[in-house]
Protein backbone atom coordinates (compact mmCIF):
# COMPACT_ATOMS: atom_id res chain seq x y z
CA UNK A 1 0.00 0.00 0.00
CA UNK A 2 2.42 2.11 1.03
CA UNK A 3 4.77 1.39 -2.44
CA UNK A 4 1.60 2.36 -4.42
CA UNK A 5 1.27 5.91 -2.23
CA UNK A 6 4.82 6.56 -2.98
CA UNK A 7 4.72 5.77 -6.86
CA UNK A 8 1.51 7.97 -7.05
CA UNK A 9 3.24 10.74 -4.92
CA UNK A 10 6.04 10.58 -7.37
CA UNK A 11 3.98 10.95 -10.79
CA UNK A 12 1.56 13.67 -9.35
CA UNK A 13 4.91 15.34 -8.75
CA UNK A 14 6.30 14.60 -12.20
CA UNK A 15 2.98 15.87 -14.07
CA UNK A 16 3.29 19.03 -11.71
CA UNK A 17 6.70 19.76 -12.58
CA UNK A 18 5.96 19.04 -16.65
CA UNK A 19 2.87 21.32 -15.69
CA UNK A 20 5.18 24.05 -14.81
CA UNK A 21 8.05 23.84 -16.50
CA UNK A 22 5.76 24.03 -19.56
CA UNK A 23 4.11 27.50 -17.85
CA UNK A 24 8.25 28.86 -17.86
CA UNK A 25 8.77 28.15 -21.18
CA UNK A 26 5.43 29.17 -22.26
CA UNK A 27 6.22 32.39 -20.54
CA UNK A 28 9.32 33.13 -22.25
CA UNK A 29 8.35 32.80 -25.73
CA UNK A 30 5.32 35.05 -24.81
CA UNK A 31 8.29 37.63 -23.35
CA UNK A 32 10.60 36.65 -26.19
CA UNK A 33 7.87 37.98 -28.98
CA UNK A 34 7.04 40.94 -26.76
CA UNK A 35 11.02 42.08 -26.25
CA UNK A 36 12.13 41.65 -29.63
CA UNK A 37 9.23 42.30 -32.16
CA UNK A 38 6.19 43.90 -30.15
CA UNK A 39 6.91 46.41 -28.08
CA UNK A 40 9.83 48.19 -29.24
CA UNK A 41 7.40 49.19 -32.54
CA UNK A 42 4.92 50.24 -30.27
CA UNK A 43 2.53 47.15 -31.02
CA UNK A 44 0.03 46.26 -27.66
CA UNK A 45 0.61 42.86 -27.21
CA UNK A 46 -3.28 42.54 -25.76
CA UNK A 47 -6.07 44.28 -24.10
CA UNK A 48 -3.76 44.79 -20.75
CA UNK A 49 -1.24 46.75 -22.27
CA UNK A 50 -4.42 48.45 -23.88
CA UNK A 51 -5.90 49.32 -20.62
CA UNK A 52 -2.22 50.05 -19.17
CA UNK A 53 -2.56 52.83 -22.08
CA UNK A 54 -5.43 54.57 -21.30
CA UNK A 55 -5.16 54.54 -17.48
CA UNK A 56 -1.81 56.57 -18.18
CA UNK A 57 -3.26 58.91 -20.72
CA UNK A 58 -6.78 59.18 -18.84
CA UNK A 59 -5.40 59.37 -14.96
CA UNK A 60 -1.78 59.80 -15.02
CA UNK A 61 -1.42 56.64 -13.71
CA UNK A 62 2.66 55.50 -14.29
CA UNK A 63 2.24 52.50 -16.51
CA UNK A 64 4.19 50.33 -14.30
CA UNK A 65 1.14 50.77 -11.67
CA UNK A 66 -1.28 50.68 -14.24
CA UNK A 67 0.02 47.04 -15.63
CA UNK A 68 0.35 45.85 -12.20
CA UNK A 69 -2.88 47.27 -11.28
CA UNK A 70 -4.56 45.26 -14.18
CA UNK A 71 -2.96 41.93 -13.92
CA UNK A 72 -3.62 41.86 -9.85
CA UNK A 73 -6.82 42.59 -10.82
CA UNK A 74 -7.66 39.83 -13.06
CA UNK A 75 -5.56 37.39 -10.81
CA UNK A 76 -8.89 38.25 -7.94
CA UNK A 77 -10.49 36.96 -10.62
CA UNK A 78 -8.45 33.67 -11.73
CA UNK A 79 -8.64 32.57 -8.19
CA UNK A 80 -12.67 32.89 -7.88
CA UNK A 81 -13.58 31.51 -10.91
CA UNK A 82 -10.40 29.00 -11.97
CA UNK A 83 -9.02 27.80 -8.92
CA UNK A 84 -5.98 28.17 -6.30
CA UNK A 85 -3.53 25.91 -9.28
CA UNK A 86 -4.38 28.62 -12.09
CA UNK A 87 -3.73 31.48 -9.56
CA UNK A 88 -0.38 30.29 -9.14
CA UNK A 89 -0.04 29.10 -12.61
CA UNK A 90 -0.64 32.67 -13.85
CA UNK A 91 1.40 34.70 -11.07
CA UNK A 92 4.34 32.36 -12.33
CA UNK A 93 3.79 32.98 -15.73
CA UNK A 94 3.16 36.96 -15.14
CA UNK A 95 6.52 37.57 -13.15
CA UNK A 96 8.38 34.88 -16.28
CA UNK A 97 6.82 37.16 -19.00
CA UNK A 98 7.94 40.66 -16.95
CA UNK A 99 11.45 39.42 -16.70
CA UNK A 100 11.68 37.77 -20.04
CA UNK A 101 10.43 40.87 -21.95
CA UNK A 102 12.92 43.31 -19.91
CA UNK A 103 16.13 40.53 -20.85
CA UNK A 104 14.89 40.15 -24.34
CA UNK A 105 14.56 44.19 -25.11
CA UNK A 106 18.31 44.46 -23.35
CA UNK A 107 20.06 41.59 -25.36
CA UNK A 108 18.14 40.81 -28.25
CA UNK A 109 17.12 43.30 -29.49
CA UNK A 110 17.59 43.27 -33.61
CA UNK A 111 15.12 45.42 -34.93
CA UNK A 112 13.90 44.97 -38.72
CA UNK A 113 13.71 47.20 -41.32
CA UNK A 114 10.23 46.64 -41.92
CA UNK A 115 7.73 46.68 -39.03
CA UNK A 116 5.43 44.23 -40.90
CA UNK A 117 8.14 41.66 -40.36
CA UNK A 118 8.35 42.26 -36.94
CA UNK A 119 4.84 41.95 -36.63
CA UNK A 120 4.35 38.58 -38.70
CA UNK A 121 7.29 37.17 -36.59
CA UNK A 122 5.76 38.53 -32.83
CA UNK A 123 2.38 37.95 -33.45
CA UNK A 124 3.40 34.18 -34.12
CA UNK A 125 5.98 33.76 -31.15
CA UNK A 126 3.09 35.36 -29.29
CA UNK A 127 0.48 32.73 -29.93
CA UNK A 128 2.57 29.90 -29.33
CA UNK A 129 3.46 31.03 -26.10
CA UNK A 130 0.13 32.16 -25.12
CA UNK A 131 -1.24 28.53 -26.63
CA UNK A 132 1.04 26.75 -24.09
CA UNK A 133 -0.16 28.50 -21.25
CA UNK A 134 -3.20 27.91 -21.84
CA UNK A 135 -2.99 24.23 -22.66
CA UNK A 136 -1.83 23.97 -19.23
CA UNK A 137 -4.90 25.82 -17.81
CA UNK A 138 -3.37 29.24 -16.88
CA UNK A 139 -3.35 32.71 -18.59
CA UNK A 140 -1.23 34.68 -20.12
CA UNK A 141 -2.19 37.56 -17.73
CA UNK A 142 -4.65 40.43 -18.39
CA UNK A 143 -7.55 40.02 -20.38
CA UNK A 144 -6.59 36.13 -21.24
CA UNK A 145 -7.93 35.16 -17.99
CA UNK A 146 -11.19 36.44 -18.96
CA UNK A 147 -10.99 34.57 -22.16
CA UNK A 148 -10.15 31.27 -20.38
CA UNK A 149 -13.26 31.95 -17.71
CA UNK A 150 -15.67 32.20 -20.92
CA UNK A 151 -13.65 29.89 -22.59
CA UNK A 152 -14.41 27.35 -19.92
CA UNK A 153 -17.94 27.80 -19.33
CA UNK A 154 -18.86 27.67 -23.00
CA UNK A 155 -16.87 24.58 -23.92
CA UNK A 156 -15.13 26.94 -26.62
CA UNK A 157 -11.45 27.62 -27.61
CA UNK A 158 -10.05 30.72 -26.13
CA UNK A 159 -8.85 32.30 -29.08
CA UNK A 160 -12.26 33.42 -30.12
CA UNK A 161 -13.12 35.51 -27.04
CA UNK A 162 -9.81 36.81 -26.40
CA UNK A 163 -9.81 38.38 -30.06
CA UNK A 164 -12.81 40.22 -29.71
CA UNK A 165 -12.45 41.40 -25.98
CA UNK A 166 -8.87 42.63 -26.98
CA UNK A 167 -9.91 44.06 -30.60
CA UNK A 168 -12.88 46.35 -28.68
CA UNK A 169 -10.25 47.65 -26.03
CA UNK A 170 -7.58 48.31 -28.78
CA UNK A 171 -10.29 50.38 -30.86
CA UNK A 172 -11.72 52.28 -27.51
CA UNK A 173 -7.38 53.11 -27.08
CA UNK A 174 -7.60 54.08 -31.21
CA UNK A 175 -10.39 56.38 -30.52
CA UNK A 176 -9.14 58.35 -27.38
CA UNK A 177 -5.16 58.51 -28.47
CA UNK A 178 -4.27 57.52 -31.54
CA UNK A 179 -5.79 55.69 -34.49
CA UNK A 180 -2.12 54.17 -36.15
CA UNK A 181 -1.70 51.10 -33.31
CA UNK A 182 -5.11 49.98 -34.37
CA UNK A 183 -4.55 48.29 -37.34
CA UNK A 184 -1.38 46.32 -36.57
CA UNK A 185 -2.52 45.72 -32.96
CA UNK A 186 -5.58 44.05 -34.45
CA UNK A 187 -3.76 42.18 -36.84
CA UNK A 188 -1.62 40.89 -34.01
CA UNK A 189 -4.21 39.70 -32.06
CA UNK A 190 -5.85 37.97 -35.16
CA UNK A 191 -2.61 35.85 -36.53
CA UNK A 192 -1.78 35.39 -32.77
CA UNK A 193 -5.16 33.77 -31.62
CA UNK A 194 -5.35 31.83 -34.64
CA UNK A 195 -2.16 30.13 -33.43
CA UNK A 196 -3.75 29.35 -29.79
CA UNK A 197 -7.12 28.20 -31.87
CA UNK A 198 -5.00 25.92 -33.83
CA UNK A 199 -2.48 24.36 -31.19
CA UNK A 200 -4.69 24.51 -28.14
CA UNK A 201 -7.00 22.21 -30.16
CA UNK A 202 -3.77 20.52 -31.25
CA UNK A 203 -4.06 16.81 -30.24
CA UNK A 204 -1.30 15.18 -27.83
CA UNK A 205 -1.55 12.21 -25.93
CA UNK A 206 -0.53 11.91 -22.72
CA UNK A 207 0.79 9.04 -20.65
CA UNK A 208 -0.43 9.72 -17.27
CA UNK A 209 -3.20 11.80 -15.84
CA UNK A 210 -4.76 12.49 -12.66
CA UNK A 211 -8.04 10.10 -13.18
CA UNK A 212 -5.24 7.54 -14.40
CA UNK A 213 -3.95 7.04 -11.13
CA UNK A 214 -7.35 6.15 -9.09
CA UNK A 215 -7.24 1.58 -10.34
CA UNK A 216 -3.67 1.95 -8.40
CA UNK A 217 -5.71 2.66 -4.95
CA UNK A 218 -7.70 -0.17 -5.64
């Protein structure tokens, strides 16, 4: 009895630590696409950085605060409707993204000539690593954890909702600043959530789960 407790112990620890090591890496390609390609043209990366935008314009608000202020807000949120595991999931993959994005911008930076190029390239590194956080049941941050809530509750992929809550945020920002982010900052969002669509539906088998474990108790 005892042997079986251990050897469950050991592969809830193992799917865990795949759990989260996939949230890191997740993380840092989300950071990666941000540092390199996103933000140093300017290009919101989602409805966050969105509402980071206008709380600085509207109330002066630094936008360090303002992004913190956001994210802590939506992370209330991830713990009352998804749980204590995509809380922690999501403050992991916040404080990965932060730090990836500021060592991207100060090593890697290599910007292109062309701005569409950056763009094609971000918005893809951008879904992938959103896609993997999600596959693990976590957000991005932001507005994704309102897109996983509905996501969740409607049985639907994520990428949907998370297109058109960001795409109505980045037109609201269009309207009270500046029109020029609109267009690329949409486009973004659309080649980047067709990229979670696609991979989050992606197929991969798995050899253990949790419900695999309960004929061992037996």
């Amino acid at each position: 009895m005892n042997n079986y407790l251990n050897h469950d112990s050991f592969v809830v620890f193992r799917i865990l630590l795949r759990k989260y090591l996939l949230v890191i890496a997740g993380s840092m390609i989300q950071g990666f696409a941000m540092g390199v390609f996103l933000f140093p043209n300017s290009i919101p990366s989602g409805g966050a950085g969105g509402i980071t935008v206008l709380l600085n314009y509207i109330f002066h608000i630094p936008a360090s605060l303002a992004l913190w202020l956001v994210n802590a807000s939506m992370l209330v949120v991830a713990f009352r409707y998804l749980g204590s595991a995509s809380t922690v999931g999501t403050l992991i993959g916040i404080t990965v993204t932060s730090l990836s994005v500021q060592f991207f911008e100060s090593n890697l930076y290599m910007p292109s000539p062309n701005v569409w190029i950056d763009l094609f390239i971000g918005s893809f590194f951008l879904g992938v690593g959103v896609a993997i956080l999600m596959r693990q049941g976590v957000s991005q941050g932001g507005i994704g954890i309102i897109a996983l809530i509905i996501a969740k509750s409607r049985r639907i992929n994520p990428g949907k909702p998370l297109f058109w809550i960001n795409g109505s945020i980045f037109i609201i920002t269009g309207y009270i600043i500046d029109w020029k982010i609109v267009i690329q900052a949409i486009f973004c969002q659309w080649m980047s959530t067709q990229i979670v669509d696609w991979l989050y539906s992606l197929h991969i088998p798995r050899k253990t789960s949790f419900s695999a474990l309960g004929w061992r108790r037996r």
